[in-house]
PDB file of N, CA and C in Angstrom:
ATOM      1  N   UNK A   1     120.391 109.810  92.888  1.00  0.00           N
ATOM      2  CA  UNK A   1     119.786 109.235  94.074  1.00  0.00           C
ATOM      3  C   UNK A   1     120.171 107.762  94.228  1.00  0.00           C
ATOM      4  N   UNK A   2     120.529 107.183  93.125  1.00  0.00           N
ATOM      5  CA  UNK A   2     120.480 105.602  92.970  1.00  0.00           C
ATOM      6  C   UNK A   2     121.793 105.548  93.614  1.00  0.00           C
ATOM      7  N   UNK A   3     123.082 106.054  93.087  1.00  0.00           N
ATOM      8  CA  UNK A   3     124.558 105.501  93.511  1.00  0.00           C
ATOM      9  C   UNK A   3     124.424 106.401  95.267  1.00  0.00           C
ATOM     10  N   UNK A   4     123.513 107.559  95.810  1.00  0.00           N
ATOM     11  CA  UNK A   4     123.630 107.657  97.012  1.00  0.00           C
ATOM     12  C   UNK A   4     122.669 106.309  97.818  1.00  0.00           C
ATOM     13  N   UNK A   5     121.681 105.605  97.518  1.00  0.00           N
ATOM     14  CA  UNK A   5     120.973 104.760  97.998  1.00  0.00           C
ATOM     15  C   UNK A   5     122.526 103.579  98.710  1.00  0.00           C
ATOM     16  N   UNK A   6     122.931 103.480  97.695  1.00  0.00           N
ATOM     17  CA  UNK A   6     123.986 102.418  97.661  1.00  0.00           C
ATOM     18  C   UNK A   6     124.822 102.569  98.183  1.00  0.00           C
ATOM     19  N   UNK A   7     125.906 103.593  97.890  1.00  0.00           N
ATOM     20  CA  UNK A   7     126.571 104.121  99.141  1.00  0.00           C
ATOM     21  C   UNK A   7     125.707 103.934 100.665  1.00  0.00           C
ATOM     22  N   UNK A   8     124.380 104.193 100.755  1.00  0.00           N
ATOM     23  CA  UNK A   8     124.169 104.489 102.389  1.00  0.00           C
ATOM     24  C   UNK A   8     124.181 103.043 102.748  1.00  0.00           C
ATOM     25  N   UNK A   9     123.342 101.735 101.967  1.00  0.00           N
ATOM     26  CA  UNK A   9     123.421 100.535 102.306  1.00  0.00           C
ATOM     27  C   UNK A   9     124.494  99.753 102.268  1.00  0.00           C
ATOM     28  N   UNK A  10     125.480 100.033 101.638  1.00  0.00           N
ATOM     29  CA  UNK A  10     126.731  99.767 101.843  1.00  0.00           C
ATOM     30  C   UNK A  10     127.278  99.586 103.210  1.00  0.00           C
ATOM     31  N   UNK A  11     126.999 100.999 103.939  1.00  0.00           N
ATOM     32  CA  UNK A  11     127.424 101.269 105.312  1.00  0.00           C
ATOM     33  C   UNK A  11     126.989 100.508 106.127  1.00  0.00           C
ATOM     34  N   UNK A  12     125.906  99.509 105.977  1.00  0.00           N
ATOM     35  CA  UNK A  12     124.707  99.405 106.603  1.00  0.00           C
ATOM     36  C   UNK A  12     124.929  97.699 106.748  1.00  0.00           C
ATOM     37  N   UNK A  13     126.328  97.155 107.527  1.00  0.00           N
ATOM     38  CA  UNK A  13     126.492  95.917 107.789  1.00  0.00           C
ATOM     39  C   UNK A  13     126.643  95.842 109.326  1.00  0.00           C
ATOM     40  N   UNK A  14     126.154  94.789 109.836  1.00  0.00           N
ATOM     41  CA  UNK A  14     126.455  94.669 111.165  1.00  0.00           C
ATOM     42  C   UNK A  14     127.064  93.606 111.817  1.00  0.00           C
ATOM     43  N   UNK A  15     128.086  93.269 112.573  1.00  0.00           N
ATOM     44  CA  UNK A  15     128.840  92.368 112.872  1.00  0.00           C
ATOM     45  C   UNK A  15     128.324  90.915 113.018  1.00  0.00           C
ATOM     46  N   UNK A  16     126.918  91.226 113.577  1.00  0.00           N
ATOM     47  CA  UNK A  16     125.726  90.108 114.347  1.00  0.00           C
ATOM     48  C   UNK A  16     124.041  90.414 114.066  1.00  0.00           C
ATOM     49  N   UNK A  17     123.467  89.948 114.189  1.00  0.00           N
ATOM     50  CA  UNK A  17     121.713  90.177 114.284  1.00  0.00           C
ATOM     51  C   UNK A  17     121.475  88.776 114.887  1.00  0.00           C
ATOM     52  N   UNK A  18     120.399  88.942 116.208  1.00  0.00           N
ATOM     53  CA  UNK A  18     120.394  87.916 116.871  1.00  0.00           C
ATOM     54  C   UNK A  18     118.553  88.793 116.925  1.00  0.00           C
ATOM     55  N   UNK A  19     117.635  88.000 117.912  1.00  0.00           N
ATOM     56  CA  UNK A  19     116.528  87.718 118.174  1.00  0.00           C
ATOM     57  C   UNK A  19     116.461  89.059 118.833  1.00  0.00           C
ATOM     58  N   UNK A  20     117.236  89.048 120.048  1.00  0.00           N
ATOM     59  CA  UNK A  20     117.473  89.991 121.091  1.00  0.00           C
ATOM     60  C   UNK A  20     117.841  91.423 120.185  1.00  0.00           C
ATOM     61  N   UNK A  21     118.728  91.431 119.272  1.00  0.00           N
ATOM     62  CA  UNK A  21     119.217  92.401 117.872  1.00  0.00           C
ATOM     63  C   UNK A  21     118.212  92.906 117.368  1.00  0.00           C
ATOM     64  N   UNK A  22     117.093  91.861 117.340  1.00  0.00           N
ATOM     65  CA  UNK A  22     115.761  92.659 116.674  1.00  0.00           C
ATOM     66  C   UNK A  22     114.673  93.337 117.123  1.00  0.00           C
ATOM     67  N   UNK A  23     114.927  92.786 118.754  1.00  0.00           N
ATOM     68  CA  UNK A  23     114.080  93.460 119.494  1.00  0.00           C
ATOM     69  C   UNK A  23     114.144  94.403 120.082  1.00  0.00           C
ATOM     70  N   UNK A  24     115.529  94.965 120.252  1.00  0.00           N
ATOM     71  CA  UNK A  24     116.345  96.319 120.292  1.00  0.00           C
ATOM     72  C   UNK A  24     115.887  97.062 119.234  1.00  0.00           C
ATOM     73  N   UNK A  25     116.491  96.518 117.964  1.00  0.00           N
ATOM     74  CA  UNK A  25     115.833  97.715 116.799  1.00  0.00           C
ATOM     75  C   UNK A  25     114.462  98.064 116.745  1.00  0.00           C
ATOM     76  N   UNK A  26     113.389  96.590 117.082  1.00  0.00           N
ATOM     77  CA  UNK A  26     111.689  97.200 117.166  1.00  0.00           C
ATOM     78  C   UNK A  26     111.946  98.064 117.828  1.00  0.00           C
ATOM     79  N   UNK A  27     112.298  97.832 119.136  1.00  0.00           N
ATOM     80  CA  UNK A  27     112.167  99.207 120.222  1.00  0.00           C
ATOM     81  C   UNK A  27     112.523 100.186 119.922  1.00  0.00           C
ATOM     82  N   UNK A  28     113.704 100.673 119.019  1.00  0.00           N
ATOM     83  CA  UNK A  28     114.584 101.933 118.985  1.00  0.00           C
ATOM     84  C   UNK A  28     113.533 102.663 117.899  1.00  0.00           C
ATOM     85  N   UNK A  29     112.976 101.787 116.917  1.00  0.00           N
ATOM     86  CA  UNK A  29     112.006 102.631 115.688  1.00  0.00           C
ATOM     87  C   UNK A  29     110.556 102.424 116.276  1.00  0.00           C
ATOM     88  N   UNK A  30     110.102 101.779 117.114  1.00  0.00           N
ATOM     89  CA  UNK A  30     108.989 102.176 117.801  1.00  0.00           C
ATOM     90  C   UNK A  30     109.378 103.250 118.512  1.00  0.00           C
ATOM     91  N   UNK A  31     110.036 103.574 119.364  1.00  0.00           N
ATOM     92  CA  UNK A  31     110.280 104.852 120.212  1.00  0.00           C
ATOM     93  C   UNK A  31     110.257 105.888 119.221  1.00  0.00           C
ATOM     94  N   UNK A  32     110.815 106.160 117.619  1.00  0.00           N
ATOM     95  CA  UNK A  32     111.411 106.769 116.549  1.00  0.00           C
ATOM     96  C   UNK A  32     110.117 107.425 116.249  1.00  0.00           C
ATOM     97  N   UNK A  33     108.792 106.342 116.017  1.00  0.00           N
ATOM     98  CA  UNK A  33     107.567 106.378 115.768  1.00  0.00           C
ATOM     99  C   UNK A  33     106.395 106.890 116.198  1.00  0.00           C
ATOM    100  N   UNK A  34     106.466 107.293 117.260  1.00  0.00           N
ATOM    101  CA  UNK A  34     105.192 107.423 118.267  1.00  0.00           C
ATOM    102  C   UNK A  34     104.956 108.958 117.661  1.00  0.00           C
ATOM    103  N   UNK A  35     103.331 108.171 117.327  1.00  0.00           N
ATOM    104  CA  UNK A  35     102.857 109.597 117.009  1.00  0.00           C
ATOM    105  C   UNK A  35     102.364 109.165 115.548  1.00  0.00           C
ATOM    106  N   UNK A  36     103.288 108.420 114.856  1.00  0.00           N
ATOM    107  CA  UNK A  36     102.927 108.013 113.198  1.00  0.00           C
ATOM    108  C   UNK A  36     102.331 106.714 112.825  1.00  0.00           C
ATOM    109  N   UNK A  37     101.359 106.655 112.217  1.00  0.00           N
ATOM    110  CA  UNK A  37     100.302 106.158 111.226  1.00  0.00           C
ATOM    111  C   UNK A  37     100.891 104.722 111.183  1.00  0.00           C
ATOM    112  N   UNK A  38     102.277 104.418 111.957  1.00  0.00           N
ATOM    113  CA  UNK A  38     102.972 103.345 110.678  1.00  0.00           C
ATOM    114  C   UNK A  38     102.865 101.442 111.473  1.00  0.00           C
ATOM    115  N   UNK A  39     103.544 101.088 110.519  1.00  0.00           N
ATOM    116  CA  UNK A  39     103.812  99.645 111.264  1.00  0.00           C
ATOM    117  C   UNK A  39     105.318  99.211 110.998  1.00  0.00           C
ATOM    118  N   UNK A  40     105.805  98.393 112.113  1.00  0.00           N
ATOM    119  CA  UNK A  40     107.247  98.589 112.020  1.00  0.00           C
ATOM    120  C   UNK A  40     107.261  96.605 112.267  1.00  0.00           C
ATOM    121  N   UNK A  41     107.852  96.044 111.391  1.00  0.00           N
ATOM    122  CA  UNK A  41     108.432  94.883 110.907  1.00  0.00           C
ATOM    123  C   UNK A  41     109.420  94.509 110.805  1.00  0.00           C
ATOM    124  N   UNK A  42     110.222  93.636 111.627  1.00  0.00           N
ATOM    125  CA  UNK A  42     111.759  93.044 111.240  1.00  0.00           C
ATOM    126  C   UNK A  42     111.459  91.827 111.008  1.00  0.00           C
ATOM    127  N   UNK A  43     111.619  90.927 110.251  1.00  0.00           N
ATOM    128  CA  UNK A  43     111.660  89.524 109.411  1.00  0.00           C
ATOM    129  C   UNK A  43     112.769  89.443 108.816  1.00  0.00           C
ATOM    130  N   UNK A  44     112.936  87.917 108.686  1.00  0.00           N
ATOM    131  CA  UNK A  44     113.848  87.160 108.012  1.00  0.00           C
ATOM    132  C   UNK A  44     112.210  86.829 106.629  1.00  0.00           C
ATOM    133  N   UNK A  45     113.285  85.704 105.954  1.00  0.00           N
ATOM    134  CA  UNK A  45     112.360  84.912 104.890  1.00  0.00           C
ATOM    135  C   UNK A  45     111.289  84.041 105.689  1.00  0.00           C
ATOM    136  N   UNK A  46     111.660  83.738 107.038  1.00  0.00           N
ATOM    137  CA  UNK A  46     111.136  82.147 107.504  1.00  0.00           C
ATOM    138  C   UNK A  46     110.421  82.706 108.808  1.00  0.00           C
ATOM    139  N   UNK A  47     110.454  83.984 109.461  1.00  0.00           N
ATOM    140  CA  UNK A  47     109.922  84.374 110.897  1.00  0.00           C
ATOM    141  C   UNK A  47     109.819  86.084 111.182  1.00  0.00           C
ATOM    142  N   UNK A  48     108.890  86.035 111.410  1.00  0.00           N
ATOM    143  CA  UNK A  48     108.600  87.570 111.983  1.00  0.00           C
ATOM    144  C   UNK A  48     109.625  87.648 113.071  1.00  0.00           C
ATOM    145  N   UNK A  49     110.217  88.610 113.509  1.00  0.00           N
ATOM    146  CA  UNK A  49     111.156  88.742 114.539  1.00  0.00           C
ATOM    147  C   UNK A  49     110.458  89.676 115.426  1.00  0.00           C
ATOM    148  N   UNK A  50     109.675  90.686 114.817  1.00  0.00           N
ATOM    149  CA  UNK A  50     108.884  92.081 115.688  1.00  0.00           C
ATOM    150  C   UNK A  50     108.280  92.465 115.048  1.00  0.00           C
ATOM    151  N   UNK A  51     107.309  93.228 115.233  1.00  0.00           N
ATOM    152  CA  UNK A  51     105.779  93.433 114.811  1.00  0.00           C
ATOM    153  C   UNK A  51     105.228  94.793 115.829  1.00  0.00           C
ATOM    154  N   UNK A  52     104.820  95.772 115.253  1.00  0.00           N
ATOM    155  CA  UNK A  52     103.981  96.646 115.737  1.00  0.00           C
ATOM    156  C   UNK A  52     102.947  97.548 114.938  1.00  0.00           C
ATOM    157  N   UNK A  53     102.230  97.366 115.219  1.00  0.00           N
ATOM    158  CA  UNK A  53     101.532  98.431 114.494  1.00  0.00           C
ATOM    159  C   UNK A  53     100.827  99.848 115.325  1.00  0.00           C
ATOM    160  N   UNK A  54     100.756 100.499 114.931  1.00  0.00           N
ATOM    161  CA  UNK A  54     100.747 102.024 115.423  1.00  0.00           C
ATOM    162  C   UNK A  54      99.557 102.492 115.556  1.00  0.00           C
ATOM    163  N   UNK A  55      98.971 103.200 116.963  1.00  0.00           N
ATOM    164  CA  UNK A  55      97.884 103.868 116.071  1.00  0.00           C
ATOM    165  C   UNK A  55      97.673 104.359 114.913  1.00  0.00           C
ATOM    166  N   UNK A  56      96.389 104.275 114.229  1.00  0.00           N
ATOM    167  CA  UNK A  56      96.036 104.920 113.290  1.00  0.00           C
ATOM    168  C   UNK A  56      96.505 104.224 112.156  1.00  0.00           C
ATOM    169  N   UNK A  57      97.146 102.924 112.151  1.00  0.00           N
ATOM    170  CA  UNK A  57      97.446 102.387 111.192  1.00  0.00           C
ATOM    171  C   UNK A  57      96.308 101.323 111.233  1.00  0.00           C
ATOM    172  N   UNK A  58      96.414 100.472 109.503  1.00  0.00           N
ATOM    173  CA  UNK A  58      95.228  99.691 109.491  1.00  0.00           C
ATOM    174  C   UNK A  58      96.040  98.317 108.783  1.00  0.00           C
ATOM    175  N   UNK A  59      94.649  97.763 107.867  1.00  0.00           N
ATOM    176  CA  UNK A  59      95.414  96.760 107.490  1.00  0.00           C
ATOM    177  C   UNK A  59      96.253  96.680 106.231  1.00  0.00           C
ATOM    178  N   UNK A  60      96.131  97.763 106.151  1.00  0.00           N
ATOM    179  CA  UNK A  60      97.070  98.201 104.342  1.00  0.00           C
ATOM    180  C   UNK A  60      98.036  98.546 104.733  1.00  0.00           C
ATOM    181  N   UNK A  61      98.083  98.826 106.054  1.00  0.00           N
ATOM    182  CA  UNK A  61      99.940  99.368 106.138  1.00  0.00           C
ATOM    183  C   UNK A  61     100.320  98.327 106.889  1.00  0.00           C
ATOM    184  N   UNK A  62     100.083  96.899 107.096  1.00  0.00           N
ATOM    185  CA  UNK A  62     100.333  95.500 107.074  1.00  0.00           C
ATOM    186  C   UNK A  62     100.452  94.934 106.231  1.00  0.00           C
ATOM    187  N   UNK A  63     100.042  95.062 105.027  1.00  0.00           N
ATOM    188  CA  UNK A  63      99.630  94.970 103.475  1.00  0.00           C
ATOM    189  C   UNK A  63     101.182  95.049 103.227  1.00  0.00           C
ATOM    190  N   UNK A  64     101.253  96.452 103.112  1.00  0.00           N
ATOM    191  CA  UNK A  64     102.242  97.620 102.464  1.00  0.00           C
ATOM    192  C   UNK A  64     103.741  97.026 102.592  1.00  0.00           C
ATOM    193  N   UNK A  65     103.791  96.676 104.401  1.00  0.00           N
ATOM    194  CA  UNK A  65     104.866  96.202 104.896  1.00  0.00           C
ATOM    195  C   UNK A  65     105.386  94.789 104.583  1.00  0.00           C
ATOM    196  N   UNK A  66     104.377  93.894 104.256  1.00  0.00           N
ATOM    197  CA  UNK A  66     104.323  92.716 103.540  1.00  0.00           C
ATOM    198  C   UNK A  66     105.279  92.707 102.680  1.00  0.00           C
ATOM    199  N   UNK A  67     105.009  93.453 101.488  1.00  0.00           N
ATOM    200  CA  UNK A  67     105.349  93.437 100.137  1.00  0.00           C
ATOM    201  C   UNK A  67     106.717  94.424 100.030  1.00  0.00           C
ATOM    202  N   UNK A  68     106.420  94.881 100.757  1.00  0.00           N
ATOM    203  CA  UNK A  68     108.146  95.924 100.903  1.00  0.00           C
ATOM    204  C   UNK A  68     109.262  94.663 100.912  1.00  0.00           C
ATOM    205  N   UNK A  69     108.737  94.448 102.408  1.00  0.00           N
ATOM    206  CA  UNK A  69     109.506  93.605 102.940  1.00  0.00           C
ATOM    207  C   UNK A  69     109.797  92.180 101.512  1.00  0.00           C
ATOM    208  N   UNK A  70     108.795  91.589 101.476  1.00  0.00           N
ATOM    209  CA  UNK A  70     109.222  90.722 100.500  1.00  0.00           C
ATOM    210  C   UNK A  70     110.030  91.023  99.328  1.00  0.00           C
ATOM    211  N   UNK A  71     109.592  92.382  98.864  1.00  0.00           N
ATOM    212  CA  UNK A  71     111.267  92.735  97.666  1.00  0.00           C
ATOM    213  C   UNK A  71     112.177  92.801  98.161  1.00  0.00           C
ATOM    214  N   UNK A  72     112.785  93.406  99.391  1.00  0.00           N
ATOM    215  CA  UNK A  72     114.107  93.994  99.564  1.00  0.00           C
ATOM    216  C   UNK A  72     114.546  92.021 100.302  1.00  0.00           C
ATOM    217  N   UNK A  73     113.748  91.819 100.699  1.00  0.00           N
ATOM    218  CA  UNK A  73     114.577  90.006 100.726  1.00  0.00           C
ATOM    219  C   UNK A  73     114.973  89.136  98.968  1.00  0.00           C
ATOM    220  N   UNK A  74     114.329  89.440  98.774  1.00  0.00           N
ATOM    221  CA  UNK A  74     114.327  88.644  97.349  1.00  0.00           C
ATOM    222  C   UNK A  74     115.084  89.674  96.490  1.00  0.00           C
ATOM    223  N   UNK A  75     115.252  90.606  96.433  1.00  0.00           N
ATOM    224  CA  UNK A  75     116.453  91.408  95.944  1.00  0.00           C
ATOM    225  C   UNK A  75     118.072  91.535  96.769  1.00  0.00           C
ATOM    226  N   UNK A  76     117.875  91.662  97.968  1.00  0.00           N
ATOM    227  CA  UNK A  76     118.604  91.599  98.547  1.00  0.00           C
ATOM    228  C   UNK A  76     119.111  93.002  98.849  1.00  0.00           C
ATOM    229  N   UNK A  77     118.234  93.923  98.367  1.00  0.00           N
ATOM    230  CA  UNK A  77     118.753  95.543  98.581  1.00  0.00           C
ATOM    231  C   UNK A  77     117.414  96.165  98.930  1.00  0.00           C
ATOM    232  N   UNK A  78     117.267  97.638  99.240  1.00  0.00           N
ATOM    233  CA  UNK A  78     116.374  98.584 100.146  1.00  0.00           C
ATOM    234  C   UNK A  78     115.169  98.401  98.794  1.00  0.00           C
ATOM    235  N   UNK A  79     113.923  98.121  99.313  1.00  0.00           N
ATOM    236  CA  UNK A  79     113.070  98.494  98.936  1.00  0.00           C
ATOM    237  C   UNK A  79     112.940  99.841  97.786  1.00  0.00           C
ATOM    238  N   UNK A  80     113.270 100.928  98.281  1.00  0.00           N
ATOM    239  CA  UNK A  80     113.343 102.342  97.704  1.00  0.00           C
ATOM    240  C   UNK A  80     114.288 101.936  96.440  1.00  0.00           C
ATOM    241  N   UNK A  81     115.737 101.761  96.730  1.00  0.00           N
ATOM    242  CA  UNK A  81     116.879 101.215  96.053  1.00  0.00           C
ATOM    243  C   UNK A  81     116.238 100.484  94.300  1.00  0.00           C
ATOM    244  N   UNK A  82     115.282  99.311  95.192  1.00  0.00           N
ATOM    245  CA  UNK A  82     115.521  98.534  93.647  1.00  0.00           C
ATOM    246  C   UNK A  82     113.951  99.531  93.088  1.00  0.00           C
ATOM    247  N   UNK A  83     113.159 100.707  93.865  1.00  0.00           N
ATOM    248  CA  UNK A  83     111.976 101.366  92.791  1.00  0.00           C
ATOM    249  C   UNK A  83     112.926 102.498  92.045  1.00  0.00           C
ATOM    250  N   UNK A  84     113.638 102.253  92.616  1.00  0.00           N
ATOM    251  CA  UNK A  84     114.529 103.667  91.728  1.00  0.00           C
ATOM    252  C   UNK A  84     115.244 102.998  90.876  1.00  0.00           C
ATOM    253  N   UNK A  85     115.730 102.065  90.866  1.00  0.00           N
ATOM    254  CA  UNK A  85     116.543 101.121  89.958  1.00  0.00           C
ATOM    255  C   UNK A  85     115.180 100.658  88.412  1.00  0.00           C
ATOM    256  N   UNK A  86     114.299 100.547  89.241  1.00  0.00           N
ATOM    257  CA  UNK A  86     113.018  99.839  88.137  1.00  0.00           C
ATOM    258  C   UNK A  86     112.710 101.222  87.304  1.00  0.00           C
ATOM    259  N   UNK A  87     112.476 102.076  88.082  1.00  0.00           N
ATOM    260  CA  UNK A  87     111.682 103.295  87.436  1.00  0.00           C
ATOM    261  C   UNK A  87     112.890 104.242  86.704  1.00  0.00           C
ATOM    262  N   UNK A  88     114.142 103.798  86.992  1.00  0.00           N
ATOM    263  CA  UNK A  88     114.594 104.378  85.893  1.00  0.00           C
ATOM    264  C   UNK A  88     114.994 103.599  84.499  1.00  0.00           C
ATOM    265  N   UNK A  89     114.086 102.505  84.324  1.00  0.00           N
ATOM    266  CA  UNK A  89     114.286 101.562  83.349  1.00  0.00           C
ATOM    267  C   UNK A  89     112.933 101.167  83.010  1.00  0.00           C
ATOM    268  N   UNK A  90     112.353 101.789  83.284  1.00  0.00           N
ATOM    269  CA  UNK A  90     110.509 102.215  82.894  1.00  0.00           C
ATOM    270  C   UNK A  90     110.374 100.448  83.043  1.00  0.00           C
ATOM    271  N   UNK A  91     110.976 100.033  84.206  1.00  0.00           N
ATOM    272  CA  UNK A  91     110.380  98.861  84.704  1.00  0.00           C
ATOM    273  C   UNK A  91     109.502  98.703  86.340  1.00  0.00           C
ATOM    274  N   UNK A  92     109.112  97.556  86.815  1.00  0.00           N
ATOM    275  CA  UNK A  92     108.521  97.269  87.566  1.00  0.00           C
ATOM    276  C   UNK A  92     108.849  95.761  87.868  1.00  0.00           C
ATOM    277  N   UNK A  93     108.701  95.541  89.244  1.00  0.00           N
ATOM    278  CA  UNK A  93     108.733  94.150  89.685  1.00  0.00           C
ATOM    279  C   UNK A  93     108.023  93.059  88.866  1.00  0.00           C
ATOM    280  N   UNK A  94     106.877  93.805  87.942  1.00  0.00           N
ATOM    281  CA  UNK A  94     106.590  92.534  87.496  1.00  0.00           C
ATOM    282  C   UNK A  94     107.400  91.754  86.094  1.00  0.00           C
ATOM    283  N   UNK A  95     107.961  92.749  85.524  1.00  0.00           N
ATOM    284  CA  UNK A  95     109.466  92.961  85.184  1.00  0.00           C
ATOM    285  C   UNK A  95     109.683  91.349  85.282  1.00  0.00           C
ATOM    286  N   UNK A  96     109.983  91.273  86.429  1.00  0.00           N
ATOM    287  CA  UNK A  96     111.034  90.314  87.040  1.00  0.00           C
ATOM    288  C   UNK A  96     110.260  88.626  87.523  1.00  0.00           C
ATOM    289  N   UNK A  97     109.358  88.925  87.141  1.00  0.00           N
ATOM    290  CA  UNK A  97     108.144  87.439  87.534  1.00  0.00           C
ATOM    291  C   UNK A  97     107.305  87.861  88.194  1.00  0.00           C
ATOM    292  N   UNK A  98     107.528  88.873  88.682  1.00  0.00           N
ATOM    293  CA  UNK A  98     106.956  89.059  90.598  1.00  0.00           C
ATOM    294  C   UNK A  98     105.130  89.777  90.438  1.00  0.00           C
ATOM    295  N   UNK A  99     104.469  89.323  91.488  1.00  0.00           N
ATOM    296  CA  UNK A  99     103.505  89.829  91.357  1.00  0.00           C
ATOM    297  C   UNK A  99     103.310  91.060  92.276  1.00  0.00           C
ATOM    298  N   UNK A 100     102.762  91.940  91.688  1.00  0.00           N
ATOM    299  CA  UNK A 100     102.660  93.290  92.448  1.00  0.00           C
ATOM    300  C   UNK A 100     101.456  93.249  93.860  1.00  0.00           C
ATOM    301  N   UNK A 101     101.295  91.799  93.688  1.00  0.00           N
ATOM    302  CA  UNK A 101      99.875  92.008  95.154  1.00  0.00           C
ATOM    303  C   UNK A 101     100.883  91.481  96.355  1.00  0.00           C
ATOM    304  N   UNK A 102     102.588  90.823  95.854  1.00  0.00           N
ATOM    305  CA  UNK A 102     103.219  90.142  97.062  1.00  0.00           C
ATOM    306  C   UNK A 102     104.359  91.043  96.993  1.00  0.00           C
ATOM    307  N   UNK A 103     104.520  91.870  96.175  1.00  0.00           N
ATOM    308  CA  UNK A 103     105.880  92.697  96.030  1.00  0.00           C
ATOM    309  C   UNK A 103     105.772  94.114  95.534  1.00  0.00           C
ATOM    310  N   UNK A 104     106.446  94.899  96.434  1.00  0.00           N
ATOM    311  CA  UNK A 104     106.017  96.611  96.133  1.00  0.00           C
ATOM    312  C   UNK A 104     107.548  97.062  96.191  1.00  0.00           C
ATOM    313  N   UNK A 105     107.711  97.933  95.262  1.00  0.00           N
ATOM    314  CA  UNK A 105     109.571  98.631  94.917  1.00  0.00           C
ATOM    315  C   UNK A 105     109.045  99.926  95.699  1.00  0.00           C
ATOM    316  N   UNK A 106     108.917  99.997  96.940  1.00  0.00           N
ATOM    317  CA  UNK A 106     108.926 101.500  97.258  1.00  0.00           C
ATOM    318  C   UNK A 106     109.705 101.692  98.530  1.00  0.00           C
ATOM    319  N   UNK A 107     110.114 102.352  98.825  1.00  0.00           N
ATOM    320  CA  UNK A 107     110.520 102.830 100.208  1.00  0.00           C
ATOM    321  C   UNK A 107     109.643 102.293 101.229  1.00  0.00           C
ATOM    322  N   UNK A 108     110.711 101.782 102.512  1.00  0.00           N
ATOM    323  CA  UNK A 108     110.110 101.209 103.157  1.00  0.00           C
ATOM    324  C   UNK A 108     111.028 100.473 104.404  1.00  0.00           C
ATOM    325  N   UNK A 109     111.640  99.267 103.226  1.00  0.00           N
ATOM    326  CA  UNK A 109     111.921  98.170 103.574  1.00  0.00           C
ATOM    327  C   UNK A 109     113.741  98.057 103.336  1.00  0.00           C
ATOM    328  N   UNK A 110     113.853  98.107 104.197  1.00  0.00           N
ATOM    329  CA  UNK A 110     116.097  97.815 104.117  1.00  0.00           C
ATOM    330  C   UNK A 110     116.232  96.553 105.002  1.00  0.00           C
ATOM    331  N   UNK A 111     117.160  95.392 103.769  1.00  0.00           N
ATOM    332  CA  UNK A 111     118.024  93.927 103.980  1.00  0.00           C
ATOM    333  C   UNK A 111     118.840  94.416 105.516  1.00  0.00           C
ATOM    334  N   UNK A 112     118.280  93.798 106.281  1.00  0.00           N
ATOM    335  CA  UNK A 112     119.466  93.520 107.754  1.00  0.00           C
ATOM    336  C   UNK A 112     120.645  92.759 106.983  1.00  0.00           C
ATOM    337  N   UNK A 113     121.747  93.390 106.823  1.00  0.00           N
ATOM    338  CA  UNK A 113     123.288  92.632 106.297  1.00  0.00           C
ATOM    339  C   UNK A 113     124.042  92.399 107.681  1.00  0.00           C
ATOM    340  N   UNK A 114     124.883  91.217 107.304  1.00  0.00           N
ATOM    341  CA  UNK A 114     125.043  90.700 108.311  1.00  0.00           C
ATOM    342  C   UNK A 114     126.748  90.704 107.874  1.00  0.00           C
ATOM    343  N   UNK A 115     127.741  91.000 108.340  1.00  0.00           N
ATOM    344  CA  UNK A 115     129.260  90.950 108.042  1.00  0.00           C
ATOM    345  C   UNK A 115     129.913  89.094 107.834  1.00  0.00           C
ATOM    346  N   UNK A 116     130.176  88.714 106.544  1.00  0.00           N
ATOM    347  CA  UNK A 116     130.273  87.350 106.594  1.00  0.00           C
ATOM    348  C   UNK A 116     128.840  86.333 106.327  1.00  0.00           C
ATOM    349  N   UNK A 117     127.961  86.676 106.116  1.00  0.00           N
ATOM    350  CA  UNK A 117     126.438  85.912 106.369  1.00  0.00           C
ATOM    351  C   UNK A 117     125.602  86.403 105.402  1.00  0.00           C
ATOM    352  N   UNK A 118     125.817  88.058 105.016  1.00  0.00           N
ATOM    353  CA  UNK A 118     125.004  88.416 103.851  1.00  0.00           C
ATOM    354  C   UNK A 118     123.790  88.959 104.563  1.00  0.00           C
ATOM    355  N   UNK A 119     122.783  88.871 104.065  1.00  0.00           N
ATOM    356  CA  UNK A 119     121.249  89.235 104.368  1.00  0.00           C
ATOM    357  C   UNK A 119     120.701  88.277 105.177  1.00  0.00           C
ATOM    358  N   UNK A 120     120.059  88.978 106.920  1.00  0.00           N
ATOM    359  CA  UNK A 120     119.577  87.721 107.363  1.00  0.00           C
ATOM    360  C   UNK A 120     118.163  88.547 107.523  1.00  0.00           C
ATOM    361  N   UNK A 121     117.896  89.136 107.178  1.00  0.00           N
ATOM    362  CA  UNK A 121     116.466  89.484 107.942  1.00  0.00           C
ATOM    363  C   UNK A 121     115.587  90.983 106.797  1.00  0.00           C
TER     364      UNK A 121
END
């Protein structure tokens, strides 16, 4: 599962990500969404870019999205990616300094890569 994670994020660069870039993608996974429990988040380190939360969602899946989000920036790879990377090394983020109330290794959360720029969001 680990070397397919990688392979898929690999694929997963985009020429540009702009403001307008992010508000396209809210829209395309809000439309994706309707109907589910969830909350949908694009951030950089420094700014929320889009924000929704869903019916039926609360404040733990604001919580949830928090801490996703904060590993796969500070790793620089998918959320899912580095719990499969930890758990097959009978580790955990806290492993790594990190506290588990600001950082969660689970599926979730995938680095916007940027071609030339790296991770912007």
């Amino acid at each position: 599962m680990i070397e397919e994670l990688e392979t898929e994020y690999l694929g997963l660069v985009l020429t540009a990500f702009t403001e307008t870039e992010a508000l396209h993608l809210g829209q395309i996974l809000l439309d994706l969404a309707q109907g589910l429990p969830v909350v949908i988040n694009i951030r950089s380190a420094e700014r929320v870019y889009f924000h929704a939360a869903l019916p039926g969602s609360g404040p733990m899946n604001d919580a949830w999205a928090r801490r996703k989000s904060n590993c796969a920036l500070f790793f620089r790879l998918p959320s899912l990616l580095v719990g499969e990377k930890n758990r097959l090394k009978s580790e955990t983020v806290a492993r790594h300094g990190l506290s588990t109330e600001d950082y969660a290794d689970h599926g979730g959360s995938v680095p916007i890569q940027v071609k030339g720029a790296g991770v912007v969001a």
